[in-house]
N, C-alpha and C. Protein backbone atom coordinates (compact mmCIF):
# COMPACT_ATOMS: atom_id res chain seq x y z
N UNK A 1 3.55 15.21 -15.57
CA UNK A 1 3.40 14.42 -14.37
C UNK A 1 4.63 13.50 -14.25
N UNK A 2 4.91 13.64 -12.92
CA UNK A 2 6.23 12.45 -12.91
C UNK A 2 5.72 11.58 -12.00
N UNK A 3 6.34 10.02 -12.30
CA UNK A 3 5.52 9.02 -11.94
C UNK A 3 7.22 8.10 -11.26
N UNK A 4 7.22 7.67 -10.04
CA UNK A 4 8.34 7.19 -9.66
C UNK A 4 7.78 5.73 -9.08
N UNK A 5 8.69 5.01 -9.99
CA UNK A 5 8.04 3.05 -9.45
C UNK A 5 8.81 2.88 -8.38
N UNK A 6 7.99 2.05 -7.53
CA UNK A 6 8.89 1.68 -5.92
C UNK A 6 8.79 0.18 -6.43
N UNK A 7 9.80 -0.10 -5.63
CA UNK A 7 10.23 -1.30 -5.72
C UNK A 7 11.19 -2.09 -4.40
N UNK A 8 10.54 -2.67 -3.65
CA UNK A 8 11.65 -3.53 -2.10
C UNK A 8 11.65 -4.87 -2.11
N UNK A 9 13.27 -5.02 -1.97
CA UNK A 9 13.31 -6.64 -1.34
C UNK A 9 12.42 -6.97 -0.52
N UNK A 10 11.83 -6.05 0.63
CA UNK A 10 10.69 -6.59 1.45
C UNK A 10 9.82 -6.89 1.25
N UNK A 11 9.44 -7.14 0.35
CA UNK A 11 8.29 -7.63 -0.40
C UNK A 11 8.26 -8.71 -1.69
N UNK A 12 7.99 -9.81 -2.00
CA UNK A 12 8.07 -10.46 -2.74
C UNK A 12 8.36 -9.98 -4.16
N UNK A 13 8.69 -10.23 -5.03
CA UNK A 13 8.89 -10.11 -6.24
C UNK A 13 7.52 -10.44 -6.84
N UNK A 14 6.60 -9.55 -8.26
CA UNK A 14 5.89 -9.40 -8.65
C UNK A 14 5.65 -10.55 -9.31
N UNK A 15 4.68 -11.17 -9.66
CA UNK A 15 4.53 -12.44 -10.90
C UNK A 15 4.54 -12.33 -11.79
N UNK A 16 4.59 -11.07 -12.19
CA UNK A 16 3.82 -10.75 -13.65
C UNK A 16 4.71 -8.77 -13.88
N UNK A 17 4.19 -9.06 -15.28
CA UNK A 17 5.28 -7.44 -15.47
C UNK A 17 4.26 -6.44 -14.79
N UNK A 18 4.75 -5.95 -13.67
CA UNK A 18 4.11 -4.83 -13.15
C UNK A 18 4.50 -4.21 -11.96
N UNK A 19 4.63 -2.96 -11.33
CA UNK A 19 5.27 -2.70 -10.59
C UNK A 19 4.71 -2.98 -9.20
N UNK A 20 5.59 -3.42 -8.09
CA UNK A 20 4.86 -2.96 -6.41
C UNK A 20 4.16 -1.95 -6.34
N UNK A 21 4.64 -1.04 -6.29
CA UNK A 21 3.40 0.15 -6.64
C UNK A 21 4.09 1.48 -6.97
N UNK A 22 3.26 2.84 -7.36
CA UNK A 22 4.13 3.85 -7.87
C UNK A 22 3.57 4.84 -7.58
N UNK A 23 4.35 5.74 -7.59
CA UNK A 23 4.28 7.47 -6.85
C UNK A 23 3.61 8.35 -8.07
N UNK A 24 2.27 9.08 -8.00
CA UNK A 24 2.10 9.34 -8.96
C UNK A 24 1.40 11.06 -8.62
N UNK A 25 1.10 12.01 -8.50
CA UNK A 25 0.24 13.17 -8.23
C UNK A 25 0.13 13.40 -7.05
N UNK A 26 0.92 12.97 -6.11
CA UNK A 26 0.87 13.06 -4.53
C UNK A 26 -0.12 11.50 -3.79
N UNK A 27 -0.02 10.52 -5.12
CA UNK A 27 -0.45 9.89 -4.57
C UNK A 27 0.40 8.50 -5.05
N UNK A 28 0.36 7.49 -3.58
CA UNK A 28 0.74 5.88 -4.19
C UNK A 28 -0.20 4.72 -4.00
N UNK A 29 0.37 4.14 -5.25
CA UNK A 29 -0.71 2.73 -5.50
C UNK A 29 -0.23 2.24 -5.47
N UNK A 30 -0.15 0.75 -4.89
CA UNK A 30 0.21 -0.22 -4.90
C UNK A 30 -0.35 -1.50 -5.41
N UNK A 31 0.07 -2.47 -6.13
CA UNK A 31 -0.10 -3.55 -6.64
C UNK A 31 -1.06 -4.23 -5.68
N UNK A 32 -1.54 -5.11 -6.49
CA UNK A 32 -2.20 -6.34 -5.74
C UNK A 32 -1.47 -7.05 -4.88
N UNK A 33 -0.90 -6.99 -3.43
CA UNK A 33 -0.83 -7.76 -2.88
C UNK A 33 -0.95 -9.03 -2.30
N UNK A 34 0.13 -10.21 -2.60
CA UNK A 34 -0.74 -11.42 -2.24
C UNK A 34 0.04 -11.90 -0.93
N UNK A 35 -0.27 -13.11 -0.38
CA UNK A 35 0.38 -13.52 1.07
C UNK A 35 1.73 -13.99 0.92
N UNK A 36 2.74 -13.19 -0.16
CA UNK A 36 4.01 -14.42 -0.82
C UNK A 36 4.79 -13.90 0.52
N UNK A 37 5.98 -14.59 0.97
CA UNK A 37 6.76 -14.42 1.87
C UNK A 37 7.95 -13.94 1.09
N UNK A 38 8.65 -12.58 1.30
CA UNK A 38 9.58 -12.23 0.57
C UNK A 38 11.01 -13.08 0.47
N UNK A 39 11.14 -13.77 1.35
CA UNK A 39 12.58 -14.60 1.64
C UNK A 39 12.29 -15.54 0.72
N UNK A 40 10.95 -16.01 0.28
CA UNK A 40 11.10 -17.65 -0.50
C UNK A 40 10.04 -17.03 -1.85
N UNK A 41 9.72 -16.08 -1.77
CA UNK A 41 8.43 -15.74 -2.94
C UNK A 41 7.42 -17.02 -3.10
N UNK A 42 7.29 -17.95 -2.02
CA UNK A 42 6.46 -18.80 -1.71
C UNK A 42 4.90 -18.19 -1.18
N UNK A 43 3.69 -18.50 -1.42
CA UNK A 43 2.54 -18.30 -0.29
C UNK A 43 2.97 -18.82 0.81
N UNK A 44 2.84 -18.04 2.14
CA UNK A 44 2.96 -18.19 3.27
C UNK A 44 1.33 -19.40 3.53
N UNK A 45 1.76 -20.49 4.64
CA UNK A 45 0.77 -21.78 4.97
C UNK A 45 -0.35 -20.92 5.59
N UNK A 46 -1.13 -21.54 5.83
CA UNK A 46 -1.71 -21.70 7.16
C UNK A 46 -3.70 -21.48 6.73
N UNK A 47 -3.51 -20.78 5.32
CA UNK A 47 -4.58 -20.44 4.81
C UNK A 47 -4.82 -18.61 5.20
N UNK A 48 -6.43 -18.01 5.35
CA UNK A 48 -6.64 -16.79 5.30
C UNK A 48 -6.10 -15.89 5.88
N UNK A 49 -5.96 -16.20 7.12
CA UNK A 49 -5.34 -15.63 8.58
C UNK A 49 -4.24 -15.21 8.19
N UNK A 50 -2.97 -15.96 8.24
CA UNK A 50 -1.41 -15.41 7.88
C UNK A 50 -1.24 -15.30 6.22
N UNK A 51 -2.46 -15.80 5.47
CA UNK A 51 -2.46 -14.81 3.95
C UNK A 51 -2.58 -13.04 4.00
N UNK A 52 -3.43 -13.17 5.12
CA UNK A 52 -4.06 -11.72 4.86
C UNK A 52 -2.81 -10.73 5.76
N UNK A 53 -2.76 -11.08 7.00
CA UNK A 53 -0.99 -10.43 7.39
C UNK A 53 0.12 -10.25 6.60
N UNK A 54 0.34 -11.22 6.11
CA UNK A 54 1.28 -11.34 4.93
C UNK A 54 1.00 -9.90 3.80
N UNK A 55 -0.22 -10.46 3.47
CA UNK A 55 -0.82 -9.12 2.33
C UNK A 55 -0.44 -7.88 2.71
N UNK A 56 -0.63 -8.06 3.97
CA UNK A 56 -0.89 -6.53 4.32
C UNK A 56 0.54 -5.69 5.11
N UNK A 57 1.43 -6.76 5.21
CA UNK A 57 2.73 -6.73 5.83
C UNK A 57 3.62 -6.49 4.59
N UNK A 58 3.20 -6.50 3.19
CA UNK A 58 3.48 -6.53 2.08
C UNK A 58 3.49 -5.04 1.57
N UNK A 59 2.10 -4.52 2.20
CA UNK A 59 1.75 -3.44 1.68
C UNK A 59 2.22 -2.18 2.61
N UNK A 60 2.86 -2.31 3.73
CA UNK A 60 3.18 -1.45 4.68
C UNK A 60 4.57 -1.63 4.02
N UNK A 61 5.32 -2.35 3.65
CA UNK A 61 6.45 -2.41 3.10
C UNK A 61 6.90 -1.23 1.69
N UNK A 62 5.53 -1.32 0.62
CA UNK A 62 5.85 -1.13 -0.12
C UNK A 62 5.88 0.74 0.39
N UNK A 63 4.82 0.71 1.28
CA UNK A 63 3.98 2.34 1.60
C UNK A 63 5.48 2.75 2.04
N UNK A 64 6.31 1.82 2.95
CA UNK A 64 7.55 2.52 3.76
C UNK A 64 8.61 3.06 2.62
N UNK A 65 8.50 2.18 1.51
CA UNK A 65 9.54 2.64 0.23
C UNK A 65 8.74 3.70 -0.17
N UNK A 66 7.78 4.54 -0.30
CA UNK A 66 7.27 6.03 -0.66
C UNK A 66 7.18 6.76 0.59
N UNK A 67 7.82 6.25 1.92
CA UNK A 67 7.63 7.16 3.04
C UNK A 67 6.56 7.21 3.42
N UNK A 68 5.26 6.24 3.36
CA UNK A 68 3.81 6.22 3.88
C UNK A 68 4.05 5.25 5.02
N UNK A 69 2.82 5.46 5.81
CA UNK A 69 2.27 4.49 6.49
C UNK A 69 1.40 3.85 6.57
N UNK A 70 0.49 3.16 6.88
CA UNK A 70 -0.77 2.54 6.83
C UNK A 70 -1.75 3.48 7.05
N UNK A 71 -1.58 4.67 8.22
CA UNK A 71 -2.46 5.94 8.26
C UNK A 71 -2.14 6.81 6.85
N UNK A 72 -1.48 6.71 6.29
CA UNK A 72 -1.68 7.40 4.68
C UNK A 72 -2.80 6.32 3.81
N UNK A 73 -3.27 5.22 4.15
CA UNK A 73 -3.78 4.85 3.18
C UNK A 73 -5.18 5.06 3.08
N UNK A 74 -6.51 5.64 1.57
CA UNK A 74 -7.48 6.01 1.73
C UNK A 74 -8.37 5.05 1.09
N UNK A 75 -8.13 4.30 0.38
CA UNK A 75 -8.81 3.10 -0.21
C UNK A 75 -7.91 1.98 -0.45
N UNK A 76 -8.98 0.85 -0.47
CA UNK A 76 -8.24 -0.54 -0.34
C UNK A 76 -9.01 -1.50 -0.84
N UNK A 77 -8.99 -2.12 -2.07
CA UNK A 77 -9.46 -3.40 -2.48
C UNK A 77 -9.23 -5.14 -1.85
N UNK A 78 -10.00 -5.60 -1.78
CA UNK A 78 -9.58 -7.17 -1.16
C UNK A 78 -10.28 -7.98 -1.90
N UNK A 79 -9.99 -8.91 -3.00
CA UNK A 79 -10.15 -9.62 -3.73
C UNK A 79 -10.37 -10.75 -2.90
N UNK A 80 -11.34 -11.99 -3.01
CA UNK A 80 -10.67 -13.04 -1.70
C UNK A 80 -11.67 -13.91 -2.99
N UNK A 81 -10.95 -15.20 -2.61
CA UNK A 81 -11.55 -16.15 -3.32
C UNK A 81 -12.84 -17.21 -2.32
N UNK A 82 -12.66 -16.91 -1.00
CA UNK A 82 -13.97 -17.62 -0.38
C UNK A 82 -14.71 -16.57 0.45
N UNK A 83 -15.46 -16.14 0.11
CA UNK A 83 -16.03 -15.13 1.09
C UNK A 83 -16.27 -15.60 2.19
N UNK A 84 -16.42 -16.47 2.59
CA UNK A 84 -17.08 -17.40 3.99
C UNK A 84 -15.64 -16.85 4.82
N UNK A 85 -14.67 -16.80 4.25
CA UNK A 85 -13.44 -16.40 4.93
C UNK A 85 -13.56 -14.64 5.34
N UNK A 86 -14.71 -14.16 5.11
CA UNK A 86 -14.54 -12.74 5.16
C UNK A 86 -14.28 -12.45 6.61
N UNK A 87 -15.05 -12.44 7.80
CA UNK A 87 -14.70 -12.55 9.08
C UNK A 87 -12.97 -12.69 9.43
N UNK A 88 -12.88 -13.63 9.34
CA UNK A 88 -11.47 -14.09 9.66
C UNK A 88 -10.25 -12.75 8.88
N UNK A 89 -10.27 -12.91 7.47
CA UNK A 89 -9.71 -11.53 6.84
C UNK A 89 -10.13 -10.01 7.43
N UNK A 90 -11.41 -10.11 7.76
CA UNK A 90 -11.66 -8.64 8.46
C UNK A 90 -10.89 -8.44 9.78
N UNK A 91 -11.05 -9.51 10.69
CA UNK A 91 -10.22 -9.13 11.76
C UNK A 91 -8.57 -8.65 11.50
N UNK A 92 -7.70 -9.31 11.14
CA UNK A 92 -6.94 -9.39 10.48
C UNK A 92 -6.34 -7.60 10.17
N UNK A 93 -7.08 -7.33 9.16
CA UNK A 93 -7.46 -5.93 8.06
C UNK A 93 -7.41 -4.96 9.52
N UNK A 94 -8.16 -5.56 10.45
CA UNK A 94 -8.80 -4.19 11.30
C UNK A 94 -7.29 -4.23 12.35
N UNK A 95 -6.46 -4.93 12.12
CA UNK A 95 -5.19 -4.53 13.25
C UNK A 95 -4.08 -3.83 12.41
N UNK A 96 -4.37 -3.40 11.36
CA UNK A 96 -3.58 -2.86 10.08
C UNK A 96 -4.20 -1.54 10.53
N UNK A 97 -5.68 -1.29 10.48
CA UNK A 97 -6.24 -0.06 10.47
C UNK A 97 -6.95 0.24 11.56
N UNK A 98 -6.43 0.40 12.68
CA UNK A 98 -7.15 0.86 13.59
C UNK A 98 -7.92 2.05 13.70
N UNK A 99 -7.33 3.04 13.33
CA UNK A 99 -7.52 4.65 13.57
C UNK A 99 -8.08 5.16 11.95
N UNK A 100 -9.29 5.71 12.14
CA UNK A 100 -9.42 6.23 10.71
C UNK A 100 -9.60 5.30 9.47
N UNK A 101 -10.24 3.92 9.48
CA UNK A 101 -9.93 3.26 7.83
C UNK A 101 -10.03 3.65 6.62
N UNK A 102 -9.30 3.06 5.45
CA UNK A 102 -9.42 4.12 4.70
C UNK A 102 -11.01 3.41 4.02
N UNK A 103 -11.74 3.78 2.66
CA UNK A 103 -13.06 3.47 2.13
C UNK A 103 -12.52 2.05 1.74
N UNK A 104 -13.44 0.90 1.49
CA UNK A 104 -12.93 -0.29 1.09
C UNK A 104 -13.66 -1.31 0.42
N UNK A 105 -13.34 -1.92 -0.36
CA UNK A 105 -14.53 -2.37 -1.53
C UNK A 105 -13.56 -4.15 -1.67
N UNK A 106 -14.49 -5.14 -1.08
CA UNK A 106 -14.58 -6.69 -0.79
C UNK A 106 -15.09 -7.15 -1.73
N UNK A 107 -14.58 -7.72 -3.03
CA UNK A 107 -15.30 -8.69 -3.86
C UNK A 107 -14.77 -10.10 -4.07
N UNK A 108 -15.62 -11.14 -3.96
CA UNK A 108 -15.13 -12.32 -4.59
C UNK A 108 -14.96 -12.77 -5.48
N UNK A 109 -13.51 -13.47 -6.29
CA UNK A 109 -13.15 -13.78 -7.39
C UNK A 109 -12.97 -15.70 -7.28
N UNK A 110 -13.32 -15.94 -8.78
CA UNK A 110 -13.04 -17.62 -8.63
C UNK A 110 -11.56 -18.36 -8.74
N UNK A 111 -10.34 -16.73 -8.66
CA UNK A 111 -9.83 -17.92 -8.28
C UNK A 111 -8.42 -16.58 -8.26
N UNK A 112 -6.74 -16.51 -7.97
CA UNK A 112 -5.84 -15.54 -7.62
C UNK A 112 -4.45 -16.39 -8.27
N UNK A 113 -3.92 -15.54 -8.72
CA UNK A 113 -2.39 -15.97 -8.83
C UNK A 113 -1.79 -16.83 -7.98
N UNK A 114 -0.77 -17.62 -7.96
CA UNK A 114 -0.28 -18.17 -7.28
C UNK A 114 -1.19 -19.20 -6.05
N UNK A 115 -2.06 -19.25 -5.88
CA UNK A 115 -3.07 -19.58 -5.49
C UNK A 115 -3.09 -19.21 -4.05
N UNK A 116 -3.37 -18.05 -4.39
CA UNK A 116 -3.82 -16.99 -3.26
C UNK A 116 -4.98 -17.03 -3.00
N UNK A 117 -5.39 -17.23 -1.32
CA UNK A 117 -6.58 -16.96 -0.88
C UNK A 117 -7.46 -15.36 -0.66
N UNK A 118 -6.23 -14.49 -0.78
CA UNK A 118 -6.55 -12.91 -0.86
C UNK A 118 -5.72 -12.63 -1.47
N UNK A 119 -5.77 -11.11 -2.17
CA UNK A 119 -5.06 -10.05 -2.68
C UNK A 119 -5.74 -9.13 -2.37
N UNK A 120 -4.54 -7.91 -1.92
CA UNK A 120 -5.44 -6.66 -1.29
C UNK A 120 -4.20 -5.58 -2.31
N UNK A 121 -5.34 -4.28 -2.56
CA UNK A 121 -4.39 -3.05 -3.05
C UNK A 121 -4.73 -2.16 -2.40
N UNK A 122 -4.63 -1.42 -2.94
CA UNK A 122 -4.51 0.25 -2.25
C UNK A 122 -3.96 1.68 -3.00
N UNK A 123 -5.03 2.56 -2.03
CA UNK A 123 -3.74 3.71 -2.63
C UNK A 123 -3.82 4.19 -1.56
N UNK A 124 -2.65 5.55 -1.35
CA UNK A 124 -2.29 5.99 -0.82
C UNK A 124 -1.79 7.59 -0.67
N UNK A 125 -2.46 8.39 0.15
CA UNK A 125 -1.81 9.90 -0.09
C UNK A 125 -0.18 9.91 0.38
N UNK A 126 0.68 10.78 -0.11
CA UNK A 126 1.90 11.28 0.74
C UNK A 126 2.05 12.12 1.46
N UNK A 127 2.55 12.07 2.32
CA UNK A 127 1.95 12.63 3.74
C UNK A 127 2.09 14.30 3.88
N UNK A 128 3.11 14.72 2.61
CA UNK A 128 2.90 15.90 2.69
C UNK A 128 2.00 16.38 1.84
N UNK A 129 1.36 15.85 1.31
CA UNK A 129 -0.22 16.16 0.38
C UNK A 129 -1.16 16.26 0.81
N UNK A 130 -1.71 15.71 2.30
CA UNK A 130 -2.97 15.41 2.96
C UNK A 130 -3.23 16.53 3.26
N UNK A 131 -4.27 17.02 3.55
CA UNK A 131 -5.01 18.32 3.81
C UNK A 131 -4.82 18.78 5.40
């Protein structure tokens, strides 16, 4: 099996040893996404709303370095530390995925790196793999 790590300036730099995400069996995963702004590797303000764009503006980044798009993606985790924020993050999520979402699994954690209000992952087929 050959396994190829992606890696973009468009996207923040990782916190921790691990890759943005990687090409693996016709398929890519990507890291936990958090709301960092790639120009300052700062959390972007404002709280859930422009965390979760951010996240997910993160993750279309990394999909574009394996040649995906957001319609390649089939599952997606969202870690969030206040669920009461779920609404607000769902809307958000649903202008990422209009057409087709992929399966998706919402749990709350007590607390995120950098002090992130979300982290979202994913994987992803390559587009010449899909059926």
């Amino acid at each position: 099996m050959t396994i190829r790590v992606l890696q973009t300036s468009k996207c923040a730099t990782p916190v921790g040893p691990y890759s943005q995400g990687v090409i693996a069996n016709g398929f890519v995963f990507v890291a936990g996404e958090k709301g960092l702004d790639p120009a300052t590797n700062k959390l972007v303000a404002g709280g859930i709303v422009p965390e979760t764009r951010q996240c997910l503006t993160n993750i279309q980044n990394v999909l574009a370095e394996a040649g995906c798009t957001m319609d390649d993606v089939v599952s997606s985790t969202v870690h969030m530390v206040n669920l009461a924020d779920f609404a607000a993050m769902n809307q958000v999520y649903g202008e990422f995925f209009k057409k087709n979402p992929p399966v998706r699994t919402a749990v709350g954690v007590s607390a995120l790196p950098v002090g992130a209000s979300v982290e979202i992952t994913c994987i992803a087929v390559l587009p010449n793999k899909k059926d």
